[in-house]
N, C-alpha and C. Protein backbone atom coordinates (compact mmCIF):
# COMPACT_ATOMS: atom_id res chain seq x y z
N UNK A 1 3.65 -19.60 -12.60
CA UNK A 1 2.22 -19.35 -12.51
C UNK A 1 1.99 -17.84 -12.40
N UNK A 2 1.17 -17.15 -12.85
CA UNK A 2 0.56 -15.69 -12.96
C UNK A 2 -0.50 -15.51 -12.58
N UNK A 3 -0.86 -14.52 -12.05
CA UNK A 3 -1.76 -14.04 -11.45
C UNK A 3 -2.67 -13.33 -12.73
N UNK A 4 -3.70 -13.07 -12.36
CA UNK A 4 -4.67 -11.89 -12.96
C UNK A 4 -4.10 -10.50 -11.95
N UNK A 5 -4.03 -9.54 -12.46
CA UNK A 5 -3.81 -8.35 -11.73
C UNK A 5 -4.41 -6.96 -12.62
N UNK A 6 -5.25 -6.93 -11.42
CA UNK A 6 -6.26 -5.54 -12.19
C UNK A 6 -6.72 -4.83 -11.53
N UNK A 7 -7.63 -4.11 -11.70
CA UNK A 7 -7.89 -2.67 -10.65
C UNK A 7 -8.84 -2.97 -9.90
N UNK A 8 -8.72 -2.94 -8.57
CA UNK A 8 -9.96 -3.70 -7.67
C UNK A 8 -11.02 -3.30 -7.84
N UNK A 9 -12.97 -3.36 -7.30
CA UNK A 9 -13.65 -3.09 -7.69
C UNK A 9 -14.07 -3.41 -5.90
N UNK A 10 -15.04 -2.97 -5.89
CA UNK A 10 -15.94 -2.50 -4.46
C UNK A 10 -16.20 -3.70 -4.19
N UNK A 11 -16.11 -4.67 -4.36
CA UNK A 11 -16.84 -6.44 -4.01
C UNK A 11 -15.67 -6.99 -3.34
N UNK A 12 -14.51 -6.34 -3.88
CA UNK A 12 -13.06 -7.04 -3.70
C UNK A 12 -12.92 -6.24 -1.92
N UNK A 13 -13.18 -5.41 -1.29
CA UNK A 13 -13.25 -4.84 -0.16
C UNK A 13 -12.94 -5.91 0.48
N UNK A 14 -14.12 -6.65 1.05
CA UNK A 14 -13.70 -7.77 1.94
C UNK A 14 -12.19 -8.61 1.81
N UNK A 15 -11.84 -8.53 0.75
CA UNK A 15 -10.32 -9.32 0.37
C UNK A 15 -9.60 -8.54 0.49
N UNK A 16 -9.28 -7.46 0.68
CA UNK A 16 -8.63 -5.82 1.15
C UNK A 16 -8.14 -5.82 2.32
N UNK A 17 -9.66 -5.44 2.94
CA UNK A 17 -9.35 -5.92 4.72
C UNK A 17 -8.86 -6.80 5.01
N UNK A 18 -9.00 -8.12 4.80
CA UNK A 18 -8.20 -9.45 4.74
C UNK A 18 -6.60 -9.43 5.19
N UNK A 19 -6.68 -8.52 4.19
CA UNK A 19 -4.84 -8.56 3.68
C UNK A 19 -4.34 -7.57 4.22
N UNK A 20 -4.75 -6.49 4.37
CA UNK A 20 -4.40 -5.53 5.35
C UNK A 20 -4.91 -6.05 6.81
N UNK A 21 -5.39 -6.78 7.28
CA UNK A 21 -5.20 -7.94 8.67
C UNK A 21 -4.01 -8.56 8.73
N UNK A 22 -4.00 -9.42 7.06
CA UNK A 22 -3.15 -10.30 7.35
C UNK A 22 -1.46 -8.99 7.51
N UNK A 23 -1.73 -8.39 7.15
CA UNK A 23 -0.25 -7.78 7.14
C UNK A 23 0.23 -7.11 8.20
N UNK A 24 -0.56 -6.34 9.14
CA UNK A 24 -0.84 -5.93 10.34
C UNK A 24 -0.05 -7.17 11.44
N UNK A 25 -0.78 -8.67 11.20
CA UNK A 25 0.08 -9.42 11.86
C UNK A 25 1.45 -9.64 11.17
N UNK A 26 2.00 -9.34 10.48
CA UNK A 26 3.31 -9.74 10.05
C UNK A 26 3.88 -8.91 10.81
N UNK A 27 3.33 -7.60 10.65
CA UNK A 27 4.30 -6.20 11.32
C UNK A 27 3.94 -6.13 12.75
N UNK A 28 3.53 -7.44 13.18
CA UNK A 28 3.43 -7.46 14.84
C UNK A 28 2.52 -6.70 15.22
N UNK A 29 1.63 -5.75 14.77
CA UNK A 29 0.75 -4.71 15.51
C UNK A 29 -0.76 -4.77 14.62
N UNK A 30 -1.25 -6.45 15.16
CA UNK A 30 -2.68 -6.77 14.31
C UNK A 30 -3.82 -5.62 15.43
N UNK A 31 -3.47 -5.18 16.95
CA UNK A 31 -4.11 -4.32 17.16
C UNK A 31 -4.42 -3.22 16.47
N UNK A 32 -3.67 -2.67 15.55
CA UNK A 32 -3.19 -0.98 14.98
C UNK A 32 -4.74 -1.01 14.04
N UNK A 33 -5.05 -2.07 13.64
CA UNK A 33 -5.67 -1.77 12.25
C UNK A 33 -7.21 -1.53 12.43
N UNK A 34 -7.75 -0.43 12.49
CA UNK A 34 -9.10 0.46 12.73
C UNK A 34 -9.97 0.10 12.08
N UNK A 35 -10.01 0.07 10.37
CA UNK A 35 -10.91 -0.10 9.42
C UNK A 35 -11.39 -1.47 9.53
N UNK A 36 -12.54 -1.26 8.63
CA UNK A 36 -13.44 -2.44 8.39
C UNK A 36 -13.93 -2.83 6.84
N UNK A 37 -14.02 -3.49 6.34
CA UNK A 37 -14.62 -3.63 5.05
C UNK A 37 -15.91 -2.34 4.42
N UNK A 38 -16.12 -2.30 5.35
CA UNK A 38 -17.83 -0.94 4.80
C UNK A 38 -16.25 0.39 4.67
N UNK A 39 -15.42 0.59 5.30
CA UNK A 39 -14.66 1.41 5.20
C UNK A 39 -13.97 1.49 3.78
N UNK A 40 -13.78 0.49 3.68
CA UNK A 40 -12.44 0.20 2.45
C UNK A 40 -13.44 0.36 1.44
N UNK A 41 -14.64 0.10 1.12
CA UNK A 41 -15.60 0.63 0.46
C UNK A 41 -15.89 2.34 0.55
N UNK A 42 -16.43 2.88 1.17
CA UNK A 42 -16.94 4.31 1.39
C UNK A 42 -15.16 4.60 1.03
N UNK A 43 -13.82 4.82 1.34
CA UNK A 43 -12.82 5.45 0.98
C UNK A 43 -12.38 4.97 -0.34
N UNK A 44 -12.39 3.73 -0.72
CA UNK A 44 -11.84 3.75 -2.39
C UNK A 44 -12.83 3.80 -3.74
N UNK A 45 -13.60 3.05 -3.15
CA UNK A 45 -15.14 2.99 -4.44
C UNK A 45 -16.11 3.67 -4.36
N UNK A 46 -15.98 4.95 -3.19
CA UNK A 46 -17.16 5.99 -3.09
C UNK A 46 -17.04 7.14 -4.29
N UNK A 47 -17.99 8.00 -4.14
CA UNK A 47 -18.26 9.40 -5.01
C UNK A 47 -16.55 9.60 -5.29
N UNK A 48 -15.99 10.26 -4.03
CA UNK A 48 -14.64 10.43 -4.29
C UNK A 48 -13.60 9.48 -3.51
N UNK A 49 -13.02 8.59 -4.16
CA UNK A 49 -11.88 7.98 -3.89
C UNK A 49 -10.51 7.86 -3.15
N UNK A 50 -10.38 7.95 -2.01
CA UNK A 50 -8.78 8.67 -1.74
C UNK A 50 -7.76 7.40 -1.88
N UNK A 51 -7.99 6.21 -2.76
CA UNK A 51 -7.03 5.51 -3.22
C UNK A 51 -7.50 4.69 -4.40
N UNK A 52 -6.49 3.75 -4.90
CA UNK A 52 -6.31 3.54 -5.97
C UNK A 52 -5.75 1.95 -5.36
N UNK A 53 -6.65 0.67 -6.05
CA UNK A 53 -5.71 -0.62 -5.51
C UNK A 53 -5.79 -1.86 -6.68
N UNK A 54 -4.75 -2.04 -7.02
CA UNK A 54 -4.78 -3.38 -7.79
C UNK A 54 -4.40 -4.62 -7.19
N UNK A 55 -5.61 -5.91 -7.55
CA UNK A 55 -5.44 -7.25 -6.79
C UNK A 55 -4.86 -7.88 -7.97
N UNK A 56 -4.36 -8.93 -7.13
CA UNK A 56 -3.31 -10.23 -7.60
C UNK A 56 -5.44 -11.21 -7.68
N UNK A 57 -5.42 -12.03 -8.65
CA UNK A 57 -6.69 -12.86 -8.17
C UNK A 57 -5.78 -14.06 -8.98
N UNK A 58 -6.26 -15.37 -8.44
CA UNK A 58 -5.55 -16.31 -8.53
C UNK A 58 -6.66 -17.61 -8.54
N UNK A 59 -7.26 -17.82 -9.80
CA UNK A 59 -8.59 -18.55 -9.79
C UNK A 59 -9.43 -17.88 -8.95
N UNK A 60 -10.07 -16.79 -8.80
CA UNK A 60 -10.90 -16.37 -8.76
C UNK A 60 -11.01 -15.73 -7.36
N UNK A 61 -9.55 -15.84 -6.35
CA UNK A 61 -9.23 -15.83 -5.50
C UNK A 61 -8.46 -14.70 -4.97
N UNK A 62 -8.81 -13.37 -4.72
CA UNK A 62 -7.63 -12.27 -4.37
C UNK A 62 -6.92 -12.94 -3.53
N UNK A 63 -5.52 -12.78 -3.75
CA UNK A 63 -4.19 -13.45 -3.12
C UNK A 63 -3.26 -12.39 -2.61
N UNK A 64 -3.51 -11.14 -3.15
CA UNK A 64 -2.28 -10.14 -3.06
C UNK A 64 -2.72 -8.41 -3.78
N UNK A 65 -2.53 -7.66 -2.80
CA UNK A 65 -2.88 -5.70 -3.43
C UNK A 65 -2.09 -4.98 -3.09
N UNK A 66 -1.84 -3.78 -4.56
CA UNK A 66 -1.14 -2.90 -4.26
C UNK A 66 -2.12 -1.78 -3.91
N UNK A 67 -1.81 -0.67 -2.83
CA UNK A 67 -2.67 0.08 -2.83
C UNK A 67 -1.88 1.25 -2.47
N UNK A 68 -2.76 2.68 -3.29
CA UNK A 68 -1.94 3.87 -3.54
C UNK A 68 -2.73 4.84 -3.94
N UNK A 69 -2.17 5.62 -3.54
CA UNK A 69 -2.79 7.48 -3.66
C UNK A 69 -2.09 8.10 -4.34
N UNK A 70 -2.57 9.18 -4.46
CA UNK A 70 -1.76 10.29 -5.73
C UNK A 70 -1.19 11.53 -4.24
N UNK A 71 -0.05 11.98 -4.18
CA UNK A 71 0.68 13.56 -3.94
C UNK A 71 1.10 13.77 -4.60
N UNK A 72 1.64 15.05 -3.91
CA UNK A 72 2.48 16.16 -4.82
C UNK A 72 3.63 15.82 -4.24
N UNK A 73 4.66 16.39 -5.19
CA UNK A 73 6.45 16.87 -4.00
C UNK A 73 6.19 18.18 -4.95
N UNK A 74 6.76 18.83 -4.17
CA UNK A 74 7.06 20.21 -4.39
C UNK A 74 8.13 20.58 -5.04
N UNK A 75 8.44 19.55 -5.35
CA UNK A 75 10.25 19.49 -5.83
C UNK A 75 9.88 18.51 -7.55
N UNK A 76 9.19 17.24 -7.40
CA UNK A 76 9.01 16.55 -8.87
C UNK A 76 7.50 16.73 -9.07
N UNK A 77 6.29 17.22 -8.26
CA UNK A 77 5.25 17.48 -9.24
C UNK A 77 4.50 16.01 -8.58
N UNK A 78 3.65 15.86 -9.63
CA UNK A 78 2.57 14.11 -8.83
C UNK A 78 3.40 13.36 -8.75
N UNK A 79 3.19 12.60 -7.59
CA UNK A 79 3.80 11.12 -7.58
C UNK A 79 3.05 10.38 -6.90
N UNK A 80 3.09 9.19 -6.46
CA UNK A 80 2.20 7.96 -6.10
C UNK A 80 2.66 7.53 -4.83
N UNK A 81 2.03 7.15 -3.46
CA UNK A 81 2.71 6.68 -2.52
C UNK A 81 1.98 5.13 -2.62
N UNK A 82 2.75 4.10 -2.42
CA UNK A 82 2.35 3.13 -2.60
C UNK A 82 2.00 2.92 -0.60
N UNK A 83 0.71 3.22 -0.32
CA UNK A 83 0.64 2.57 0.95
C UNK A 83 1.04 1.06 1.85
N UNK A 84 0.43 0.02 0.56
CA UNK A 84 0.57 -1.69 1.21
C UNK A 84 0.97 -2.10 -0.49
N UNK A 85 1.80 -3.03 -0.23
CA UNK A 85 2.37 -4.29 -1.01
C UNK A 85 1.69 -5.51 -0.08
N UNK A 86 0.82 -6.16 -0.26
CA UNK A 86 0.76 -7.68 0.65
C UNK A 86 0.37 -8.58 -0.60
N UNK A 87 1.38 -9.67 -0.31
CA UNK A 87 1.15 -11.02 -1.04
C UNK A 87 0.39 -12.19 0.36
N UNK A 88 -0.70 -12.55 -0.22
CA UNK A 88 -1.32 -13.68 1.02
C UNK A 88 0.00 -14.51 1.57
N UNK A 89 0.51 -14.86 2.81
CA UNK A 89 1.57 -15.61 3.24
C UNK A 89 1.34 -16.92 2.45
N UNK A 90 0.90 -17.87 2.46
CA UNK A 90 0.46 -19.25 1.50
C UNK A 90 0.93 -18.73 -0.07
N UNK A 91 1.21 -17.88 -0.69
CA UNK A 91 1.16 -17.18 -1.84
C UNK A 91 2.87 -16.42 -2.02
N UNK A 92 2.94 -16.06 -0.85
CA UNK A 92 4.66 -15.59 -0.88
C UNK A 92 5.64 -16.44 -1.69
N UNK A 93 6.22 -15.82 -2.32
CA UNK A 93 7.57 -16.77 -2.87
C UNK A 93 7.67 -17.25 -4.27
N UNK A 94 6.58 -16.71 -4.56
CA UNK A 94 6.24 -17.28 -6.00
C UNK A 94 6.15 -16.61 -7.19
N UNK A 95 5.91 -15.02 -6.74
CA UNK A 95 6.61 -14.32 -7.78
C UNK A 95 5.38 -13.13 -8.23
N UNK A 96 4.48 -13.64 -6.93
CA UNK A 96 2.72 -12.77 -7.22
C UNK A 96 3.16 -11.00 -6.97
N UNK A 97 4.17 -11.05 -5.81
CA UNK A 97 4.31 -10.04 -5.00
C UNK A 97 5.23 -8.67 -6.35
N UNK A 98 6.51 -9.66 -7.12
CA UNK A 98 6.94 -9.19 -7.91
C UNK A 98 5.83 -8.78 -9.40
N UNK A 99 4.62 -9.04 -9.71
CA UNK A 99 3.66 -9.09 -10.52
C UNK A 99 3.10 -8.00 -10.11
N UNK A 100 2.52 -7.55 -8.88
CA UNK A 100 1.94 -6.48 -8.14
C UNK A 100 2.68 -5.59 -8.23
N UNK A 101 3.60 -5.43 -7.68
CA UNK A 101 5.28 -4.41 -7.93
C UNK A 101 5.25 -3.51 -9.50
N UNK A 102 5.53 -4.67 -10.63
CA UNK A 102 5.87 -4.25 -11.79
C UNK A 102 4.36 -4.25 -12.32
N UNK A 103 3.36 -4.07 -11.81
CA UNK A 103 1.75 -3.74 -12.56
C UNK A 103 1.65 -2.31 -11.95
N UNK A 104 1.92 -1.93 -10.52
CA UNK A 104 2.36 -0.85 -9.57
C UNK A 104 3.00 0.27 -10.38
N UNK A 105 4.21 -0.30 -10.98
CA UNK A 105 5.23 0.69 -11.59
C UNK A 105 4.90 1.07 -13.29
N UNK A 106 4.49 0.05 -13.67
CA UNK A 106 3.89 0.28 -14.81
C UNK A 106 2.82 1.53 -15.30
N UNK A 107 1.76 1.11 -14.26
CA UNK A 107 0.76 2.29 -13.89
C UNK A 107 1.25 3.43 -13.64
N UNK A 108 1.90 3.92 -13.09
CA UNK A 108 2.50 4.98 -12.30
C UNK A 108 3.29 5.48 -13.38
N UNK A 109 4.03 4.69 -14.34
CA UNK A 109 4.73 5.51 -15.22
C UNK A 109 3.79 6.06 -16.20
N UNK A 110 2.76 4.99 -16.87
CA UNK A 110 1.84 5.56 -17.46
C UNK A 110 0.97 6.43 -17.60
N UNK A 111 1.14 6.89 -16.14
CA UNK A 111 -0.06 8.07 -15.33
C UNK A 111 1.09 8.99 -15.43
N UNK A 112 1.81 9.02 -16.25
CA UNK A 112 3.09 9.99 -15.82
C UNK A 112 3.83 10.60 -14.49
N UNK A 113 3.35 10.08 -13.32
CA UNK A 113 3.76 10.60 -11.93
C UNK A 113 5.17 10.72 -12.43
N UNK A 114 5.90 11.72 -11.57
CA UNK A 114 7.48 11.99 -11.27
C UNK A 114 7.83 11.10 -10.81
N UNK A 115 7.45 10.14 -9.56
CA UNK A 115 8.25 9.97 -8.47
C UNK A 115 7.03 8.81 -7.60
N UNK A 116 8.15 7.63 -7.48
CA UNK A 116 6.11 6.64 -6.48
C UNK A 116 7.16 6.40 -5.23
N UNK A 117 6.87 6.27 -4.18
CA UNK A 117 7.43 6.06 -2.55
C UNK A 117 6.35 5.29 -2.08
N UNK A 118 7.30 4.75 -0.89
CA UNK A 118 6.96 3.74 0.10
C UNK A 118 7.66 3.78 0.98
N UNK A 119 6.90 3.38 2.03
CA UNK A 119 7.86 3.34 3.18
C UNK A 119 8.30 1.70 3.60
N UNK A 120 9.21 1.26 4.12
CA UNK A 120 9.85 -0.40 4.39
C UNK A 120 10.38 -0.15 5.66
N UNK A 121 10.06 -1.12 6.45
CA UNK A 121 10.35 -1.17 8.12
C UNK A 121 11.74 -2.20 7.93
N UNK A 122 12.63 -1.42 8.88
CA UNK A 122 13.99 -1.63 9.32
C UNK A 122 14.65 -3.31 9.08
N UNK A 123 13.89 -3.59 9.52
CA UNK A 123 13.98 -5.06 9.70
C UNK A 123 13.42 -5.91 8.99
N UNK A 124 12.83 -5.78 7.98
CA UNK A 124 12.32 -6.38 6.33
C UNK A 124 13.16 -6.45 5.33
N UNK A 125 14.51 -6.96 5.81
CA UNK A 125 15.55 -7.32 5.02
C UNK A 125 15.10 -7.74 3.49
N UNK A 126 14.34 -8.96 2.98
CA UNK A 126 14.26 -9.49 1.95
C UNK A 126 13.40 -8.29 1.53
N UNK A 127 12.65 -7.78 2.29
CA UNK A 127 11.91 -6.62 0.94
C UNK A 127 13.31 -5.15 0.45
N UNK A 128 14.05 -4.83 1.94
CA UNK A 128 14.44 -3.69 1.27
C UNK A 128 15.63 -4.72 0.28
N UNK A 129 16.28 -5.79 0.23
CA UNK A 129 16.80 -5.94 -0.55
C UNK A 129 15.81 -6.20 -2.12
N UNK A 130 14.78 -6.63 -1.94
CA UNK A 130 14.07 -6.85 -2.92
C UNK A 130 14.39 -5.03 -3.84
N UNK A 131 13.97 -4.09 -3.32
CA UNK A 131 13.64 -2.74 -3.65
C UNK A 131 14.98 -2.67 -3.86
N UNK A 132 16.08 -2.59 -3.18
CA UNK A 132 17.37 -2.04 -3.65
C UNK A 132 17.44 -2.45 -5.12
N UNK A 133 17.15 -3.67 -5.33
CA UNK A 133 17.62 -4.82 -6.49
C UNK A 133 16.94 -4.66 -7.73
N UNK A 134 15.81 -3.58 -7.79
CA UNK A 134 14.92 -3.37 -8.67
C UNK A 134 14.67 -1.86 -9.02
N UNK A 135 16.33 -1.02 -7.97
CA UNK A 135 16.89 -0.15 -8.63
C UNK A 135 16.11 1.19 -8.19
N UNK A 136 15.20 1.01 -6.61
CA UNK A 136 15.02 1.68 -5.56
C UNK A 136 15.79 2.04 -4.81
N UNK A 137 15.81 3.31 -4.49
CA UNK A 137 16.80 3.95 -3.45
C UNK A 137 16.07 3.83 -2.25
N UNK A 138 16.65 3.01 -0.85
CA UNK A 138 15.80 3.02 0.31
C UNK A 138 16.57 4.06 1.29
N UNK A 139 16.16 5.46 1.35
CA UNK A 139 16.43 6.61 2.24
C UNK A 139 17.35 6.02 3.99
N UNK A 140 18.17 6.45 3.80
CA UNK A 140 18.37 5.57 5.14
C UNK A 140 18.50 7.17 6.08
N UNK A 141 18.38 8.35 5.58
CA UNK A 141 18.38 9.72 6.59
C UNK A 141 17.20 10.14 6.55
N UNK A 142 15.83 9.52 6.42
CA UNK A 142 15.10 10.15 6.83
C UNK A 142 14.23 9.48 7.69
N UNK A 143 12.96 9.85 8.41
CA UNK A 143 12.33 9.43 9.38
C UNK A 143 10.77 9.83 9.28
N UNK A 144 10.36 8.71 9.18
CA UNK A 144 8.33 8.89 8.86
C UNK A 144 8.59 9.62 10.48
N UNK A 145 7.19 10.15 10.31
CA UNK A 145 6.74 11.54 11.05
C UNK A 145 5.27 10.82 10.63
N UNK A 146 4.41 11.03 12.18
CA UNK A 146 3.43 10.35 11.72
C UNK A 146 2.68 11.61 13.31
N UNK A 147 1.13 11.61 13.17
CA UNK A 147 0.45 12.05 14.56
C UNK A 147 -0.76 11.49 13.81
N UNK A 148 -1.08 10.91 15.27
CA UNK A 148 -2.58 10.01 15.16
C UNK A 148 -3.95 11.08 15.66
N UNK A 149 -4.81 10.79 15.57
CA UNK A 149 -5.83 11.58 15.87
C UNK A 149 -5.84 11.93 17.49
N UNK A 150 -5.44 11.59 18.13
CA UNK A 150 -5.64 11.85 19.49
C UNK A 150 -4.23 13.01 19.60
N UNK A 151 -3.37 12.20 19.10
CA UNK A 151 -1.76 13.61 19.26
C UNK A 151 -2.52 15.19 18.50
N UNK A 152 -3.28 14.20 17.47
CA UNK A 152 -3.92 15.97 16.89
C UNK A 152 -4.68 16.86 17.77
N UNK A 153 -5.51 16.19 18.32
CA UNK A 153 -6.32 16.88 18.98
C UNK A 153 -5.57 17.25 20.51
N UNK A 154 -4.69 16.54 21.08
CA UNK A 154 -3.84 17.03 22.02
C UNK A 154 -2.89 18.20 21.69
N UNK A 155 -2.69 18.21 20.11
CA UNK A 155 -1.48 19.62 20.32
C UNK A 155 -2.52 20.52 20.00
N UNK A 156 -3.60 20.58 19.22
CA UNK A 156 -4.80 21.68 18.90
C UNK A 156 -5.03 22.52 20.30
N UNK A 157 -5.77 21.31 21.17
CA UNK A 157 -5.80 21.80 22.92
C UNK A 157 -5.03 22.89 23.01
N UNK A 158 -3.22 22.63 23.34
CA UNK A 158 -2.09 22.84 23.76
C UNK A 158 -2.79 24.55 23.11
N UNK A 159 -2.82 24.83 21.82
CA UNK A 159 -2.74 25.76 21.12
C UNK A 159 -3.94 26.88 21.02
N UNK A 160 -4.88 26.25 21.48
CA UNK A 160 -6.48 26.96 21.31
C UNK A 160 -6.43 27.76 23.13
């Protein structure tokens, strides 16, 4: 069975948030997740855009999104960070997630980027084997580096 997979549109928001909920609980931390649907609107389908997301729809049904921004490396030039891969859990296993993936990579080559990244948590065995197997290198020496708005404004303090 196949999905429809195409470039989301501002209506699809509410099915966004959804899935970025639903994924939040997979990764144990459904507290973490801030945004709201009016959000996922005003940041991807506003004047200016700071992402880019294609849905899985499945009778008429978003089931699954890739979602992604454009950087630089300083080293290959544009490349794509793929923020979320989520396939709806009811929907896992079936081959939607691999459809999203290779619509993901497709795009990205076509847009000519150098180089698309993601990050995969330690313990997501079937995905980093998924990525090894599809001829992804998963970094095992480096370390996300992350500061939240409050660490920002605590080292600013420190410094002002």
């Amino acid at each position: 069975m196949n999905a429809i997979i195409r470039p989301a549109i501002a209506s699809d928001s509410k099915a966004i948030i959804s899935l970025i909920n639903e994924l939040a609980l997979f990764e144990k931390e459904p507290e973490s997740v801030n945004l709201v649907e009016l959000d996922i609107e005003k940041y991807g389908f506003g004047g200016a855009p700071l992402f880019e997301c294609l849905v899985a729809e499945l009778e008429n049904e978003v089931i699954g999104m890739a979602l992604f921004y454009p950087r630089f490396s300083t080293w290959k030039g544009p490349t794509f960070h793929l923020e979320d891969l989520i396939v709806s859990e009811e929907f896992k296993g079936k081959g939607f997630g691999t459809q999203l993936y290779t619509a993901f990579i497709r795009h990205a080559h076509k847009t000519g980027v150098q180089r698309i990244e993601w990050n995969v948590l330690d313990w997501n065995t079937p995905a980093i084997k998924f990525y090894e197997n599809s001829g992804a290198k998963v970094l095992q020496d480096w370390n996300t580096v992350q500061m939240d708005a409050q660490a920002m404004k605590n080292y600013l303090a420190k410094k002002d």
